[in-house]
Each structure stands twice: as C-alpha cells, then as structure tokens.
N, C-alpha and C. Protein backbone atom coordinates (compact mmCIF):
# COMPACT_ATOMS: atom_id res chain seq x y z
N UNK A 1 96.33 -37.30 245.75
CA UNK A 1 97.31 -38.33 245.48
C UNK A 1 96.65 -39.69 245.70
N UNK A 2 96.84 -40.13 244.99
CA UNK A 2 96.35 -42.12 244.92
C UNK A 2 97.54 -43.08 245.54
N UNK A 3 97.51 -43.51 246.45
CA UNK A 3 98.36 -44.06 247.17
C UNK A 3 98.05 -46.18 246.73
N UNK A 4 99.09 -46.72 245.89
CA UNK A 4 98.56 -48.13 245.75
C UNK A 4 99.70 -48.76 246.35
N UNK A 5 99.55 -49.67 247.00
CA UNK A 5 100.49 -50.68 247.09
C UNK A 5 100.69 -52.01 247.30
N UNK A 6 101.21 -52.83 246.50
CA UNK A 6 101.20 -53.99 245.99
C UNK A 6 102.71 -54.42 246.39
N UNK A 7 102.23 -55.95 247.29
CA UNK A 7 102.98 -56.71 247.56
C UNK A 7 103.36 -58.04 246.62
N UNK A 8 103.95 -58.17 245.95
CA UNK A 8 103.95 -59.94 245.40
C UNK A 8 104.76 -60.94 246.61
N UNK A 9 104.27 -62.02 247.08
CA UNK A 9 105.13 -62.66 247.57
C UNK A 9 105.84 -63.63 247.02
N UNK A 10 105.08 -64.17 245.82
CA UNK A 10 105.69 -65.58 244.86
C UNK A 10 107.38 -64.20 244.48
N UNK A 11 107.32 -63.48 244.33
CA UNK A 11 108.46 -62.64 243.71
C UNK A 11 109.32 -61.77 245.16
N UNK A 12 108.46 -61.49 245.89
CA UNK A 12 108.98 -60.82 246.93
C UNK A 12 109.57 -59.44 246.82
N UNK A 13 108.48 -58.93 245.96
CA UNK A 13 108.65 -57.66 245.15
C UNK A 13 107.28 -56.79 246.05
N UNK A 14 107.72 -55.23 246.67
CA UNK A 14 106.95 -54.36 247.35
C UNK A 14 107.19 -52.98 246.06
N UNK A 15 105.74 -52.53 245.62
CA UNK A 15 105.61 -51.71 244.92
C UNK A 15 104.38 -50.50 245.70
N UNK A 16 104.91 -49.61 245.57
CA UNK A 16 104.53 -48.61 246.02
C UNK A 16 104.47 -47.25 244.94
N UNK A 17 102.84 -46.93 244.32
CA UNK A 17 102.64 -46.01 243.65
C UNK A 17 101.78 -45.35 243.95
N UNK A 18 102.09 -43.57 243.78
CA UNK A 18 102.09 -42.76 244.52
C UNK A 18 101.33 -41.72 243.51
N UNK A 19 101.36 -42.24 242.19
CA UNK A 19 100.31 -41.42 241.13
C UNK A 19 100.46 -41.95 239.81
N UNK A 20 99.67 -42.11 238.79
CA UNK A 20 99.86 -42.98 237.91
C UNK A 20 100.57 -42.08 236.78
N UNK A 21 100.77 -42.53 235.81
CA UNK A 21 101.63 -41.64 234.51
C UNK A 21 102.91 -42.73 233.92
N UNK A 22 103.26 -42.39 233.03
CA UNK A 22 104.02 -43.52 232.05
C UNK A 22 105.54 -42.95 232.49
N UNK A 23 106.32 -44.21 232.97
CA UNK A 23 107.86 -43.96 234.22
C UNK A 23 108.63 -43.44 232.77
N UNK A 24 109.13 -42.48 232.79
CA UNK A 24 110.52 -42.14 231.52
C UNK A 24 112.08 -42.50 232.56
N UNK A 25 112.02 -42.72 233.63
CA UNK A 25 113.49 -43.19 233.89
C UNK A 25 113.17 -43.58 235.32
N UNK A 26 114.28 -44.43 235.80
CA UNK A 26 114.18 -45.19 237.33
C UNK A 26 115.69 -45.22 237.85
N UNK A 27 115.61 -45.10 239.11
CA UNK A 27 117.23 -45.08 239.88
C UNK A 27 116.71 -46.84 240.70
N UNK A 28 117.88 -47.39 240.70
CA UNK A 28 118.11 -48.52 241.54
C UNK A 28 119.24 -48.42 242.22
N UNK A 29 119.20 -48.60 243.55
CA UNK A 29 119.96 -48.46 244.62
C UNK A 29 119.92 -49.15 245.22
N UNK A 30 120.70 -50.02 246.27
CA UNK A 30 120.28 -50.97 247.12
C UNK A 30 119.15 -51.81 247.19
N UNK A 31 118.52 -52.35 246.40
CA UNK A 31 117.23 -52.95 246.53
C UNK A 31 116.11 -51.72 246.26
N UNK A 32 116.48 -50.56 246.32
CA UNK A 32 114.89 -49.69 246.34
C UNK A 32 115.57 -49.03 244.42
N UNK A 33 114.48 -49.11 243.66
CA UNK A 33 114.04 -48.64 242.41
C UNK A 33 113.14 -47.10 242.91
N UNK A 34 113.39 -46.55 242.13
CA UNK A 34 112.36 -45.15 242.17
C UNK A 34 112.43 -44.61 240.83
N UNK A 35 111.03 -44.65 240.48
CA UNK A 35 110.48 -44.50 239.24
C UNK A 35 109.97 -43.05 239.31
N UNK A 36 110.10 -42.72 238.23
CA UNK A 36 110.26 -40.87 237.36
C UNK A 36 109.52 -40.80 236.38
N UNK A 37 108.51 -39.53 235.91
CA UNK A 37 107.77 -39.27 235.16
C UNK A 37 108.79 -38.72 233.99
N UNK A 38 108.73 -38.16 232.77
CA UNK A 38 109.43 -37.34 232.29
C UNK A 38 109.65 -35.85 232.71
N UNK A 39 109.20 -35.28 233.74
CA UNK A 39 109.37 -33.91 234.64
C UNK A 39 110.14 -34.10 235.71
N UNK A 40 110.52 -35.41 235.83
CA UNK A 40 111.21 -36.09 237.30
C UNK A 40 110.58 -36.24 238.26
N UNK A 41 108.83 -35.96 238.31
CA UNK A 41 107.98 -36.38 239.12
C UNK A 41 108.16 -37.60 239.60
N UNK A 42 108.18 -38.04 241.22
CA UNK A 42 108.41 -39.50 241.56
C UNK A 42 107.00 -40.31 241.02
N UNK A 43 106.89 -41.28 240.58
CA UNK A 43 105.78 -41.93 239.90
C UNK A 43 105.42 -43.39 241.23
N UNK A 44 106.61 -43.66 241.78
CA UNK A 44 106.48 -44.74 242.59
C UNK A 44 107.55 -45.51 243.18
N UNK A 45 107.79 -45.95 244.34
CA UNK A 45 108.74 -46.75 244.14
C UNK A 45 108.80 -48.56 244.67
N UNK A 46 109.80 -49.17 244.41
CA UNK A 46 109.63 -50.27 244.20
C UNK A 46 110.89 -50.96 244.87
N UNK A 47 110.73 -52.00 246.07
CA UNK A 47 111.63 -52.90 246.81
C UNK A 47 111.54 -54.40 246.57
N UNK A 48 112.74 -54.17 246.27
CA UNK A 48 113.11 -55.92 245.65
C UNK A 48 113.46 -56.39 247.17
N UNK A 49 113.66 -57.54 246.94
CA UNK A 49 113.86 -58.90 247.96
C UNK A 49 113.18 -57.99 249.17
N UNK A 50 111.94 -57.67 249.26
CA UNK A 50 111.40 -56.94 250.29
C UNK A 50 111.85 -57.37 251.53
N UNK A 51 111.20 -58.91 251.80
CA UNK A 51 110.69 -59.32 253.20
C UNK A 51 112.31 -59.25 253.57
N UNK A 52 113.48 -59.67 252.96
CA UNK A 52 114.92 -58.90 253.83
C UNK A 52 114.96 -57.97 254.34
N UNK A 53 114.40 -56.93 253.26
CA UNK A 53 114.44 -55.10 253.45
C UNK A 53 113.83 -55.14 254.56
N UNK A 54 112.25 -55.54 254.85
CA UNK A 54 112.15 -55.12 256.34
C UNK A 54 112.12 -55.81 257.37
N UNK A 55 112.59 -56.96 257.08
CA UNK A 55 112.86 -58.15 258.56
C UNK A 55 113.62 -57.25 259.76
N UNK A 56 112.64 -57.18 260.92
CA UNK A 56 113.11 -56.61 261.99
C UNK A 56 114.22 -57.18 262.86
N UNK A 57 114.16 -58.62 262.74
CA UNK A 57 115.12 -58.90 263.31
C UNK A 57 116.66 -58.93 262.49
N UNK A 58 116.73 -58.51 261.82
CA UNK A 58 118.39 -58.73 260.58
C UNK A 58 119.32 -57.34 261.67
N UNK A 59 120.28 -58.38 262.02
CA UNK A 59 121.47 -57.29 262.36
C UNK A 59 122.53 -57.19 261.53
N UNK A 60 123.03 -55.91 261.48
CA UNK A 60 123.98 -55.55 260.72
C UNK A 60 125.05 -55.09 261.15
N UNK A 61 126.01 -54.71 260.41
CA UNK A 61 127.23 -54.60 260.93
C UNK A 61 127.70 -52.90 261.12
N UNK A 62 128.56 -52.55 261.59
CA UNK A 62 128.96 -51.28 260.91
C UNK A 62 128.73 -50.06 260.13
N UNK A 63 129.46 -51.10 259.40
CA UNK A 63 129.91 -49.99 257.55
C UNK A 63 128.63 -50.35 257.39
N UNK A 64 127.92 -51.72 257.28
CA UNK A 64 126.46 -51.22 256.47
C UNK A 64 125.82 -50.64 256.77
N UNK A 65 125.58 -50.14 257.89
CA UNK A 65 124.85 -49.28 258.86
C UNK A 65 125.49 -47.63 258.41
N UNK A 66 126.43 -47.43 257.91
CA UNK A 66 127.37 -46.66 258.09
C UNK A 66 126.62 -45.85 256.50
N UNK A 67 126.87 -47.34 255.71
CA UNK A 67 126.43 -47.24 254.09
C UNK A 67 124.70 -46.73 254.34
N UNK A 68 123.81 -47.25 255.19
CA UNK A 68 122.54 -47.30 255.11
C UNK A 68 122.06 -46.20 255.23
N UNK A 69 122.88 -45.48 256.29
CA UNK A 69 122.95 -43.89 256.76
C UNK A 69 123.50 -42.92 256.05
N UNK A 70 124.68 -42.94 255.28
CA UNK A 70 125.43 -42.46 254.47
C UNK A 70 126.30 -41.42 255.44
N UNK A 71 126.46 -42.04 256.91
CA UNK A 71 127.47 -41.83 257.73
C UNK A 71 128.83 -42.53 257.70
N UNK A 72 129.71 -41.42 258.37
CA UNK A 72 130.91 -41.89 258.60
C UNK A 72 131.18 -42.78 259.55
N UNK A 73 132.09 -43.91 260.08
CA UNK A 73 131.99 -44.39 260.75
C UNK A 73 132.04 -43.96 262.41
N UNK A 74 133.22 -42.73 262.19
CA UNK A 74 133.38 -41.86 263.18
C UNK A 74 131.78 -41.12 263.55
N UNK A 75 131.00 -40.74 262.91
CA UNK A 75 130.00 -40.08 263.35
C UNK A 75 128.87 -41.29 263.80
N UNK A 76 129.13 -42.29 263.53
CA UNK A 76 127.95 -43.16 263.75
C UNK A 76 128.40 -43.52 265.22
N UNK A 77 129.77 -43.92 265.35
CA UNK A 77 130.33 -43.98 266.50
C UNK A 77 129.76 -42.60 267.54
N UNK A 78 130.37 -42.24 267.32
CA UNK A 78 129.54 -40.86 268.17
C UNK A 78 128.27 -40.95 268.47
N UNK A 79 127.33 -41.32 267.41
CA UNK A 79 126.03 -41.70 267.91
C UNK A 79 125.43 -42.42 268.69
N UNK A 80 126.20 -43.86 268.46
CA UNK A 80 125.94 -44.86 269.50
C UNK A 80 126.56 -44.55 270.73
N UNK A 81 127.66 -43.62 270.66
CA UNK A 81 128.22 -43.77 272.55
C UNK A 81 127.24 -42.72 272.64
N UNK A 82 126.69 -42.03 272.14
CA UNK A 82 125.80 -40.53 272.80
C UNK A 82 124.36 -41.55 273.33
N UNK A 83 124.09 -42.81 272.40
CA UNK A 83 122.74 -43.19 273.14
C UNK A 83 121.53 -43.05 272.09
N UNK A 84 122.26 -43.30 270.86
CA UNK A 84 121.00 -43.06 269.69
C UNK A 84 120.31 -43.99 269.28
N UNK A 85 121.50 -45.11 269.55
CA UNK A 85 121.40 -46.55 268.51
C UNK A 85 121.91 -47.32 269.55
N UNK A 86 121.15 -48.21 269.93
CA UNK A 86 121.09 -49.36 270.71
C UNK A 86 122.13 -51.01 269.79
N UNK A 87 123.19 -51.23 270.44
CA UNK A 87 123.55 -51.90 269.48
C UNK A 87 124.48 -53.52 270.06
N UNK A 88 125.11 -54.32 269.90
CA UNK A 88 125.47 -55.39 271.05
C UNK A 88 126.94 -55.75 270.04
N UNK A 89 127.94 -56.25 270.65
CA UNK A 89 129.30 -56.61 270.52
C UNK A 89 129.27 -57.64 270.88
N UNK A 90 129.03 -59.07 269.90
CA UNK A 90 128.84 -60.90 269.80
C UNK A 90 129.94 -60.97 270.51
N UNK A 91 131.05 -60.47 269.84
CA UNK A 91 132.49 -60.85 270.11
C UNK A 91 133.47 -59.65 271.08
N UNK A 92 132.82 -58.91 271.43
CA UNK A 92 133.29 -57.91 272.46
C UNK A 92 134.00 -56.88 271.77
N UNK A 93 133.97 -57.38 270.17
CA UNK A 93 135.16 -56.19 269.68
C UNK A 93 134.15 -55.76 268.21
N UNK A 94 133.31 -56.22 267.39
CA UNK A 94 132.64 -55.46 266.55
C UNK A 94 131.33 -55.55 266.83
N UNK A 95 130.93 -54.28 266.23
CA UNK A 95 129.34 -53.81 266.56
C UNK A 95 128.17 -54.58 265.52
N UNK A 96 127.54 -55.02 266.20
CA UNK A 96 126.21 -55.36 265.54
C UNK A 96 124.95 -54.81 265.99
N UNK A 97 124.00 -54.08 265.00
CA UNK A 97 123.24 -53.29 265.29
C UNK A 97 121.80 -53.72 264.43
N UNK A 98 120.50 -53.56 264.88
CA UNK A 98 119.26 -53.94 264.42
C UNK A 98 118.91 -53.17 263.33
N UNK A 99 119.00 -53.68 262.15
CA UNK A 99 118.40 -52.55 260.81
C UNK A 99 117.28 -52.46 260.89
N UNK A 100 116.44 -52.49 261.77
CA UNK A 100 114.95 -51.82 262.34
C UNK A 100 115.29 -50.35 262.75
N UNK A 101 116.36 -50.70 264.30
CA UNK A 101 117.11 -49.10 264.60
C UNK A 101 117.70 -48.31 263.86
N UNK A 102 118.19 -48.90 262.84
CA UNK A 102 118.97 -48.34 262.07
C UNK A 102 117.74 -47.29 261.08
N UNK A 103 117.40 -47.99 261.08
CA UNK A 103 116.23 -47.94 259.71
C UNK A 103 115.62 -46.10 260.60
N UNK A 104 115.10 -46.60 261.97
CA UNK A 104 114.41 -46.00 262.35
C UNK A 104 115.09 -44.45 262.65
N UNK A 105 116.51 -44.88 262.93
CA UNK A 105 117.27 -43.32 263.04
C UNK A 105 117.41 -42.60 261.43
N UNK A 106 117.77 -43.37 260.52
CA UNK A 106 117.83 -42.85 259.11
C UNK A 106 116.16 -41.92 259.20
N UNK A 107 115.41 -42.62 259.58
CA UNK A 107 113.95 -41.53 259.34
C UNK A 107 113.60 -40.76 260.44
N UNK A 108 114.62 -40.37 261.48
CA UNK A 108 114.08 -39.14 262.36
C UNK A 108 115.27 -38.13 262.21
C-alpha cells in the first residue's frame, strides 16, 4: 500500500491516499469525503476545513458529540458518569466536552 498525504493550507484541505486508481464514486459526510474505486475499494480520503477537524482545543457540546459518536444521548451519558469522557459544565447545567476526547473514544 502507498500511503500519500497532502495537506493544502491556502485551502485547508487534508487528503489522504491510500492507493492510486481512477475514484468512480465518493461519500461526503461531515467534512470527511471518502473516495471509491469502481469495486468500492477505498481509494482515499479527504477533510475539508481540516485545521477545525483537528483543533484540539474545540469543545463541543452534547448532541454533537452524541452525532460524532453516533450515540444516544442516554448512552453517552452513561459514559461520562462511568469515567470515559472527561468533560466540564460552563454553566453548571450543559456539558461541554473536548473533540480531541471525543475523537479519541470514537477510535478505541
């Protein structure tokens, strides 16, 4: 596998390709594109407004956390009182949480 990856910053576009071949279709989702061979082989994928995507310091709320995970709110809740997700209450009554942590529980 040939691993390339190309940052633009004038665009703030992160491309990540993973084997070369001509894309026959792409999903866009939240900022991440993922590009498809005609076999549905992943060909590469590609993050718009990157430096947002991975700014460590961006806290988020909730539901986006909720959306990011493709958890319920009830189960995310559960998570954070169990001690998964480290998270702080500005206003004593909604949760704001680091989409670094977030990020980092979606990948374990």
């Amino acid at each position: 596998m040939t691993l390339n990856i190309t940052h633009n910053l004038e665009l703030d576009y992160l491309s990540i390709d993973f084997k070369s071949g001509v894309e026959a279709k792409s999903y866009h989702k939240d900022g991440v594109i993922v590009r498809l061979d005609k076999k549905g082989h992943v060909l590469g994928i590609d993050i718009t407004d990157s430096t947002a995507f991975f700014n460590q310091n961006t806290s988020i709320t909730l539901q986006e956390a909720c959306s990011l995970l493709n958890l319920s709110e009830s189960t995310l809740r559960r998570k954070i009182k169990d001690g998964f997700l480290p998270y702080k209450k500005p206003n004593g009554k909604d949760y704001r949480l680091k989409k670094s942590d977030v990020l980092k529980l979606k990948m374990s």
